[in-house]
N, C-alpha and C. Protein backbone atom coordinates (compact mmCIF):
# COMPACT_ATOMS: atom_id res chain seq x y z
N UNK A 1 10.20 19.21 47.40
CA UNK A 1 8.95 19.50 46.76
C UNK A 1 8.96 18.90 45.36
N UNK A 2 7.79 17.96 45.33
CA UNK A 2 7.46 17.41 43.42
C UNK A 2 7.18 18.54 42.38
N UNK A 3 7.91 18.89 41.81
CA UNK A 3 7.75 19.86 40.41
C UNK A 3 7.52 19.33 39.48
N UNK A 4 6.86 19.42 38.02
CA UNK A 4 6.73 18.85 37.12
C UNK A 4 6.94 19.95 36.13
N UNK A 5 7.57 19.31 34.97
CA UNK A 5 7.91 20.21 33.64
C UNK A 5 7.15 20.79 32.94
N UNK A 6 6.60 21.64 32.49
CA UNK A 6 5.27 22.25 31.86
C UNK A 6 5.86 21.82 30.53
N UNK A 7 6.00 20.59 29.73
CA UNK A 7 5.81 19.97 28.66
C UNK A 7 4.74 20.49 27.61
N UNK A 8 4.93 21.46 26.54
CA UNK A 8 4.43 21.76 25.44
C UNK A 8 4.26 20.23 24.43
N UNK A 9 3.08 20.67 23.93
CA UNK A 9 2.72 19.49 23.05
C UNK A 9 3.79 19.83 21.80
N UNK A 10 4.08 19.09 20.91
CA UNK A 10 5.00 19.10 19.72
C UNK A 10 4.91 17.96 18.99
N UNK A 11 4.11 18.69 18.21
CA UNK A 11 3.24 18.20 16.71
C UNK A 11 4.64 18.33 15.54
N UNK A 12 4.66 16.98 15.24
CA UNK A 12 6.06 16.79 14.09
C UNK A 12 5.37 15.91 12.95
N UNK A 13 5.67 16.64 11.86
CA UNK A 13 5.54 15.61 10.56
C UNK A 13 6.85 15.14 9.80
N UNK A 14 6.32 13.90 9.55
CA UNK A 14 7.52 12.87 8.72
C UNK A 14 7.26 11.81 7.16
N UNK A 15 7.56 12.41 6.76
CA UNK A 15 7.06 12.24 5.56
C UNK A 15 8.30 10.91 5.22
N UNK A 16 7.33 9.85 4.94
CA UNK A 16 8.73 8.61 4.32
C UNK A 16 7.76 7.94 3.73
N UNK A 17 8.63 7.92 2.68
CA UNK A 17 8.73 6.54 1.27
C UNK A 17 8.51 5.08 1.87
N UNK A 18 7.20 4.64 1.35
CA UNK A 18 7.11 3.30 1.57
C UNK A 18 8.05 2.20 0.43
N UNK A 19 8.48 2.68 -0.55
CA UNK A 19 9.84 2.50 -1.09
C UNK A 19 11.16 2.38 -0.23
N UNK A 20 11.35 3.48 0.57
CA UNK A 20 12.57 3.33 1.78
C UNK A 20 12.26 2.74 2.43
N UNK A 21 11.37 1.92 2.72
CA UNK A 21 11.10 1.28 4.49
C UNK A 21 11.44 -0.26 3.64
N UNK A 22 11.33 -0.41 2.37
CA UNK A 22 11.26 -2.15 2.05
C UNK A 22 12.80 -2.41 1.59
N UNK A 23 13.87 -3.38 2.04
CA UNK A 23 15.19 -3.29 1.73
C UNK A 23 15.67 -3.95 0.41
N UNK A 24 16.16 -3.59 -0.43
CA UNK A 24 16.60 -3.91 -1.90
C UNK A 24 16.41 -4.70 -1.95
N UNK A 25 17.18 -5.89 -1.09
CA UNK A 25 17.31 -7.48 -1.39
C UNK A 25 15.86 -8.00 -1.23
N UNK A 26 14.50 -7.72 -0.79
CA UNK A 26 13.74 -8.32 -0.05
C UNK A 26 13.24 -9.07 -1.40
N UNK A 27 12.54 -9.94 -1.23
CA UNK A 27 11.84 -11.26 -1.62
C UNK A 27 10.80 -10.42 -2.68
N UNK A 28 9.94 -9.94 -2.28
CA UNK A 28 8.85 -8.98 -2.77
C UNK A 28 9.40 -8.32 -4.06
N UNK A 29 10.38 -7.19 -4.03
CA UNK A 29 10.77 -6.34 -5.16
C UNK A 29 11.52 -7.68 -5.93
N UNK A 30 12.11 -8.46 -5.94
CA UNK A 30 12.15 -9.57 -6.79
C UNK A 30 10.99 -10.03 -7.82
N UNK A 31 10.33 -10.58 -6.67
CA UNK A 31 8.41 -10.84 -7.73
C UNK A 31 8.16 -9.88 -8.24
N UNK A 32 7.98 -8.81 -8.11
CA UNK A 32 7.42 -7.48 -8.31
C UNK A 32 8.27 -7.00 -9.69
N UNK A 33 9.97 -7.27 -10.29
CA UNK A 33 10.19 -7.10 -11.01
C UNK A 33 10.02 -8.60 -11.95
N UNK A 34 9.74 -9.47 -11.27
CA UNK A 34 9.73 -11.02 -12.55
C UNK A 34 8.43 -11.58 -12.74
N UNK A 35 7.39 -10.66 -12.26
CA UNK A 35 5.91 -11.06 -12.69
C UNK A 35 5.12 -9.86 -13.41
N UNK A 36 4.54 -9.83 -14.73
CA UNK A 36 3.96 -8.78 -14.98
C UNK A 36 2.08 -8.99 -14.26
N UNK A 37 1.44 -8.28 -13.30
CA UNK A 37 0.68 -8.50 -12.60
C UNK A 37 -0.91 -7.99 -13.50
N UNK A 38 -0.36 -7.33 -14.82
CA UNK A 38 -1.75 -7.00 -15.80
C UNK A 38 -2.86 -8.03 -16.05
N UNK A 39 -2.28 -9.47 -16.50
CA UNK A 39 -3.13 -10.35 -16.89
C UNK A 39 -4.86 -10.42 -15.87
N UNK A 40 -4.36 -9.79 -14.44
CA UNK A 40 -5.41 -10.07 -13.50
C UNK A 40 -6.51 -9.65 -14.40
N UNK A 41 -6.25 -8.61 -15.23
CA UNK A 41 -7.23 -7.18 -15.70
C UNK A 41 -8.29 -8.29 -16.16
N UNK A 42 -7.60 -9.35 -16.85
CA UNK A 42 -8.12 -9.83 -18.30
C UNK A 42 -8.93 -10.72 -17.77
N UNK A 43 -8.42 -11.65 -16.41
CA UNK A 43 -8.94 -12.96 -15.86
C UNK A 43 -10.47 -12.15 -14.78
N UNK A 44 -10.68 -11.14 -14.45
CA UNK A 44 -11.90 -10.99 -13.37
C UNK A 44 -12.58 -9.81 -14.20
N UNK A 45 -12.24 -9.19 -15.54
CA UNK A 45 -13.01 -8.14 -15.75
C UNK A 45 -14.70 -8.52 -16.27
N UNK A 46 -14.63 -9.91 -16.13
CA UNK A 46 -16.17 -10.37 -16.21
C UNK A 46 -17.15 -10.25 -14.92
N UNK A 47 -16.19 -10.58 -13.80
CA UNK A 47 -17.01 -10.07 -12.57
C UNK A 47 -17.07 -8.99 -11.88
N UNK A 48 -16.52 -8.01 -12.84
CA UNK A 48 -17.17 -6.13 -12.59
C UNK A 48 -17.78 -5.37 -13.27
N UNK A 49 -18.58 -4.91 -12.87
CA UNK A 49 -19.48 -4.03 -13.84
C UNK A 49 -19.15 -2.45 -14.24
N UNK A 50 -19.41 -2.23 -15.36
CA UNK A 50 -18.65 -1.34 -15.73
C UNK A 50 -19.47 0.15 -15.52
N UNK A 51 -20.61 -0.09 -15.13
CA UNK A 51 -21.78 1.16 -15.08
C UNK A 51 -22.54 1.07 -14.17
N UNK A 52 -22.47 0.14 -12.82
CA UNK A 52 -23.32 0.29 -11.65
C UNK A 52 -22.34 -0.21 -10.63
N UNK A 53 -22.84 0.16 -9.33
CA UNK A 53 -22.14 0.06 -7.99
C UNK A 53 -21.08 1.07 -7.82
N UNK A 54 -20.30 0.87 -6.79
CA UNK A 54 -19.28 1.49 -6.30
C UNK A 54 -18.22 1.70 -6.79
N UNK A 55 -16.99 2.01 -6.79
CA UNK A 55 -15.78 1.79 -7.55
C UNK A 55 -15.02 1.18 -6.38
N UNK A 56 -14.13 0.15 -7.43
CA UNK A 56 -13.79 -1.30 -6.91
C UNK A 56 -12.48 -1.05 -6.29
N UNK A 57 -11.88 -1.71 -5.77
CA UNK A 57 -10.44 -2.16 -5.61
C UNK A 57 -9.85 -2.50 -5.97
N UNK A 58 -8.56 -1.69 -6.93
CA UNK A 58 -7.47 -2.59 -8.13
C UNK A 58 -7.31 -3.87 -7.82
N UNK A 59 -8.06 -4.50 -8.46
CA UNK A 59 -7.81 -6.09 -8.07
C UNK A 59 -6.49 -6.72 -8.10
N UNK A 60 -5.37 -6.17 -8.87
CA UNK A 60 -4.07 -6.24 -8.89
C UNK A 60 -3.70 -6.31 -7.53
N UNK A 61 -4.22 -5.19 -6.78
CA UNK A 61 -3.41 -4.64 -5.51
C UNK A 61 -4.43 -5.67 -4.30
N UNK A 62 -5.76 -6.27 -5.00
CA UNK A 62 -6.14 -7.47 -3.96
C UNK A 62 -5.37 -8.80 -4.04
N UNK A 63 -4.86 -9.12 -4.95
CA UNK A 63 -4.12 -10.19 -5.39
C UNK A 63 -2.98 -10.02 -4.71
N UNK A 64 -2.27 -9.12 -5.02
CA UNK A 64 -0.69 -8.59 -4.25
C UNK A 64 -1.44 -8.53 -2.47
N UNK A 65 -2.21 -8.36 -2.07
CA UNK A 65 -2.56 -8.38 -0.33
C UNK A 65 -2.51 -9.78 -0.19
N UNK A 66 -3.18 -10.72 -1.05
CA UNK A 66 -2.78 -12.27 -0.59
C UNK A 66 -1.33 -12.76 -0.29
């Protein structure tokens, strides 16, 4: 006779550091410590407005997605 296991659902949380998942040596935390990424502020703050529309996307962190 086919029996099957009465399998309870089991809901688990895991909480991890997107810091732990990237490995010391990698390429990235290199740039990331030998580029200061502020200047973006200075080069596009003409093409945002400071008192209408939406709120934007750290353009820093659009630059770093390229």
């Amino acid at each position: 006779m086919l029996t099957k296991k009465n399998r309870e659902i089991i809901e688990q949380v895991e909480l991890v550091s997107i810091d732990s998942l990237v490995p010391q040596d990698h390429l990235l935390r290199a740039v990331e410590e030998s580029i200061d990424f502020n200047f973006i502020y200075d080069e596009v703050k003409d093409l945002y407005s400071e008192n209408t529309g939406r709120p934007s996307i750290d353009p820093v962190v659009l630059i770093k997605l390229l």
